[in-house]
N, C-alpha and C. Protein backbone atom coordinates (compact mmCIF):
# COMPACT_ATOMS: atom_id res chain seq x y z
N UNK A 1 -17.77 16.41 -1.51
CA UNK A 1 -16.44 15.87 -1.35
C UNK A 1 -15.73 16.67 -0.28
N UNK A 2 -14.32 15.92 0.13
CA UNK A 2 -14.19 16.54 1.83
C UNK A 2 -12.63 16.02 2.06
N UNK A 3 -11.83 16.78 2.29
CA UNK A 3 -10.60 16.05 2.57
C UNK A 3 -10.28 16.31 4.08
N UNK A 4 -10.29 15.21 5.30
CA UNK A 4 -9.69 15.29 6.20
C UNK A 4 -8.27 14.85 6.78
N UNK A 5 -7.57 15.62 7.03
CA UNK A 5 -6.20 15.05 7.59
C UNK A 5 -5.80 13.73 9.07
N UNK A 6 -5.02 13.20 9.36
CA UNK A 6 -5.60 12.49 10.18
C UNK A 6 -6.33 11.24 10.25
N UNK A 7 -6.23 10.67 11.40
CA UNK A 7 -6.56 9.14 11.30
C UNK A 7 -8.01 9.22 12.27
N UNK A 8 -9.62 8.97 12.61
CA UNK A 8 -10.12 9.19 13.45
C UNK A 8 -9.50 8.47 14.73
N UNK A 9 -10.68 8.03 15.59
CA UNK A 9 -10.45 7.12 17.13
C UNK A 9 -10.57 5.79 16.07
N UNK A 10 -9.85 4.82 16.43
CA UNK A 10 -9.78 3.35 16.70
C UNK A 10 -10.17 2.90 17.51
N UNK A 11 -11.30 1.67 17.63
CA UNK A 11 -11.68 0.59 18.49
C UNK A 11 -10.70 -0.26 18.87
N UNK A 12 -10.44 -0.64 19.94
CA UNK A 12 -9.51 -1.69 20.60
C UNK A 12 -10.32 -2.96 20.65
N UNK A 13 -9.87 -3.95 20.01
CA UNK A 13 -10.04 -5.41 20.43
C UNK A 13 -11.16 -5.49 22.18
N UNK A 14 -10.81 -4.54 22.53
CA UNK A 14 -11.62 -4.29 24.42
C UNK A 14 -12.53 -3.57 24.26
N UNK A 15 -12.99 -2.70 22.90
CA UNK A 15 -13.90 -2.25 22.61
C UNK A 15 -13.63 -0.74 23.70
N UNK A 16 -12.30 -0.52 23.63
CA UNK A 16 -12.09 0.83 24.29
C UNK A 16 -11.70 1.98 22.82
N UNK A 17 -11.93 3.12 22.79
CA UNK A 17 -11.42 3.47 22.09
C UNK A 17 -9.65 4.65 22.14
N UNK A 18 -9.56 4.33 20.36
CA UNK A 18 -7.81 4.10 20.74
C UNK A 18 -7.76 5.79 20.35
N UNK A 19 -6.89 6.70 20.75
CA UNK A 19 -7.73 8.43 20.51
C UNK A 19 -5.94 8.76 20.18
N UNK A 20 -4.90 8.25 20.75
CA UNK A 20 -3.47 9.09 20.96
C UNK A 20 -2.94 8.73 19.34
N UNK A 21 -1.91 9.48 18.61
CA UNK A 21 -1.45 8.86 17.28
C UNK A 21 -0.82 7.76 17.20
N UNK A 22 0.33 8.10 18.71
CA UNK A 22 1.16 6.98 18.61
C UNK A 22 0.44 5.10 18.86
N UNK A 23 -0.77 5.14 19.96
CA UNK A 23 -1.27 4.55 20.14
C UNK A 23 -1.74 3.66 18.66
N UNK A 24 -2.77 4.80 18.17
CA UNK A 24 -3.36 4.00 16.92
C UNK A 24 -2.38 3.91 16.08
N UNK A 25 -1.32 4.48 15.67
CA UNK A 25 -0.02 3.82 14.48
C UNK A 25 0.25 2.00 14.96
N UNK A 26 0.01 2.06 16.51
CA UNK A 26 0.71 0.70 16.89
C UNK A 26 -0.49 -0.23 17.11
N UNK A 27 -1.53 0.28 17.12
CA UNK A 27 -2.95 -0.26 16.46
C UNK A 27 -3.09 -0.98 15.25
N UNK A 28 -2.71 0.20 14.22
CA UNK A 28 -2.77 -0.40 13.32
C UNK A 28 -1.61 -1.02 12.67
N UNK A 29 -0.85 -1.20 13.00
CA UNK A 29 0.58 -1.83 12.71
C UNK A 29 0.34 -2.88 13.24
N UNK A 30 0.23 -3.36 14.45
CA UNK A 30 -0.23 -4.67 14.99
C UNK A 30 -1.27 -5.36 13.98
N UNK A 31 -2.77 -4.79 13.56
CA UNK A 31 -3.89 -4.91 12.89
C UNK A 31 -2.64 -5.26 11.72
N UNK A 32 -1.98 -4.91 10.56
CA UNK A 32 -1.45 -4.86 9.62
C UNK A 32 -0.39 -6.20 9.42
N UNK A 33 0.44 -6.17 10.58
CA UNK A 33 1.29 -7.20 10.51
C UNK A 33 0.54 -9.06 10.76
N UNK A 34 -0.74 -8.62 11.23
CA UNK A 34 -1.28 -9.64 11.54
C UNK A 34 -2.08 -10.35 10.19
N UNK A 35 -2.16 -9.92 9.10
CA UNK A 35 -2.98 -9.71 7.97
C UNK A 35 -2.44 -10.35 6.92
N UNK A 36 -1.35 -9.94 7.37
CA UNK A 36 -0.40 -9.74 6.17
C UNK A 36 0.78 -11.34 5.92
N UNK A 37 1.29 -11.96 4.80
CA UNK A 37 2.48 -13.47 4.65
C UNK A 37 3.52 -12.87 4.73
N UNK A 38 4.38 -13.44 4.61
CA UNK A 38 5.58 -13.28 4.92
C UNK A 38 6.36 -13.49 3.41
N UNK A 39 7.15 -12.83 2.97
CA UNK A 39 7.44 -13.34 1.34
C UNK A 39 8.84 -14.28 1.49
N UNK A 40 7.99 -15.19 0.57
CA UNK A 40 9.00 -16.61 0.70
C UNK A 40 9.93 -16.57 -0.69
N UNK A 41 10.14 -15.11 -1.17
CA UNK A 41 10.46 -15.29 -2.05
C UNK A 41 10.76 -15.91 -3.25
N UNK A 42 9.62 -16.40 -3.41
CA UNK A 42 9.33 -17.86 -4.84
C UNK A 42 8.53 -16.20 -5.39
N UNK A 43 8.99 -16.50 -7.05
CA UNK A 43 7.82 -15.17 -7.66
C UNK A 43 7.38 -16.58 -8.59
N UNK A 44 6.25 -16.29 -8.95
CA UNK A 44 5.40 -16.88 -9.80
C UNK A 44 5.56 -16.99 -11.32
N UNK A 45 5.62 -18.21 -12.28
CA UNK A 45 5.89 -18.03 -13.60
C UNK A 45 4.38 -17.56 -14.17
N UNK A 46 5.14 -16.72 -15.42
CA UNK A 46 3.61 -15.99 -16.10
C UNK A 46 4.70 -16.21 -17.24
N UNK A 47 3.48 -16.28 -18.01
CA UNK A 47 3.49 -17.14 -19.66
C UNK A 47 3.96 -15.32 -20.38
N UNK A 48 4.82 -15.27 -21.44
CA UNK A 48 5.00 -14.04 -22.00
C UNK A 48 3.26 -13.78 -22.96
N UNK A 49 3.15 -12.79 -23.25
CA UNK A 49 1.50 -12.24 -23.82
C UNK A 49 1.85 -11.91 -25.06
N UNK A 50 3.76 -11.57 -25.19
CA UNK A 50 4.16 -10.84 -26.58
C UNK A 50 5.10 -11.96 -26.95
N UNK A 51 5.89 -12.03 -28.97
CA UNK A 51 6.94 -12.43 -28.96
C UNK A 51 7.63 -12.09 -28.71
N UNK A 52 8.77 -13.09 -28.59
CA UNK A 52 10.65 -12.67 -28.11
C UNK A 52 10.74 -11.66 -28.01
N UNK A 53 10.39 -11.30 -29.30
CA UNK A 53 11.25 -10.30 -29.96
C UNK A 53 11.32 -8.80 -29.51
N UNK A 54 10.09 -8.69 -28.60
CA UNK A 54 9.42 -7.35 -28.21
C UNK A 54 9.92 -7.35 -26.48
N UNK A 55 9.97 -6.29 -26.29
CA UNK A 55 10.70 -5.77 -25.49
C UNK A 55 11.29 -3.84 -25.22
N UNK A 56 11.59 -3.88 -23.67
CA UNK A 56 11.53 -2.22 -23.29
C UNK A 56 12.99 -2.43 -23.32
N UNK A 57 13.57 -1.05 -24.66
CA UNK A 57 15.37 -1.64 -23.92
C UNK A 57 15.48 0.26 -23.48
N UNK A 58 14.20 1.14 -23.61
CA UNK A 58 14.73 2.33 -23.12
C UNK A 58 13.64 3.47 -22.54
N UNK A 59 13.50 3.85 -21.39
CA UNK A 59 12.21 4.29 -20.99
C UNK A 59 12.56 6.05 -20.71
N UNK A 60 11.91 6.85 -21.03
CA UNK A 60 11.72 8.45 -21.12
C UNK A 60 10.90 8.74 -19.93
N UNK A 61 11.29 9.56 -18.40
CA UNK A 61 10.37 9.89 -17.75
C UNK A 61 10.82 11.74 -17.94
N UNK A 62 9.33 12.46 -18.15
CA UNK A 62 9.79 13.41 -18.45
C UNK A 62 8.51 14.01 -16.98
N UNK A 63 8.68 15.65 -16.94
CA UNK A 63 7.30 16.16 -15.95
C UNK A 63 6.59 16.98 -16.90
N UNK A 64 5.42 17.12 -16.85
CA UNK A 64 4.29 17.24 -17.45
C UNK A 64 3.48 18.37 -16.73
N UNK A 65 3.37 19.16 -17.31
CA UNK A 65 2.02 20.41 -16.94
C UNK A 65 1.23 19.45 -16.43
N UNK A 66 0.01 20.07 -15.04
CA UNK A 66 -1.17 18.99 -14.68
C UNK A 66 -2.19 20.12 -15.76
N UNK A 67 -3.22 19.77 -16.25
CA UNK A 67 -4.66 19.79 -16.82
C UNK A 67 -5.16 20.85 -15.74
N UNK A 68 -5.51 21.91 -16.80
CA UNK A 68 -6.39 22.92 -15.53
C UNK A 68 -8.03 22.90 -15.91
């Protein structure tokens, strides 16, 4: 296992490669926006799984020791 920071080189559509950050951010932002709908803001109906009756009326976020 291996953690590298960093994005490598990107291929260009010209088959040049893309090496600068700013370059490949707008690489892949172009690549990204092209991919991606547009939200038409309609959300989708979903059937409830529970009765009425059930329901979150109060949520606890607390921080937690991590596991050593």
């Amino acid at each position: 296992m291996s953690c590298k920071s960093g994005v490598g080189h990107l291929k260009a559509n010209s088959s040049e490669l893309i090496v600068g950050d700013t370059e490949k951010a707008e690489a892949l932002n172009t690549y990204f926006t092209s991919v991606f709908t547009v939200d038409d803001g309609i959300l989708p109906d979903f059937d409830r799984r529970v009765d009425d009756s059930v329901f979150i009326n109060h949520v606890d976020f607390t921080v937690s020791t991590p596991l050593r």
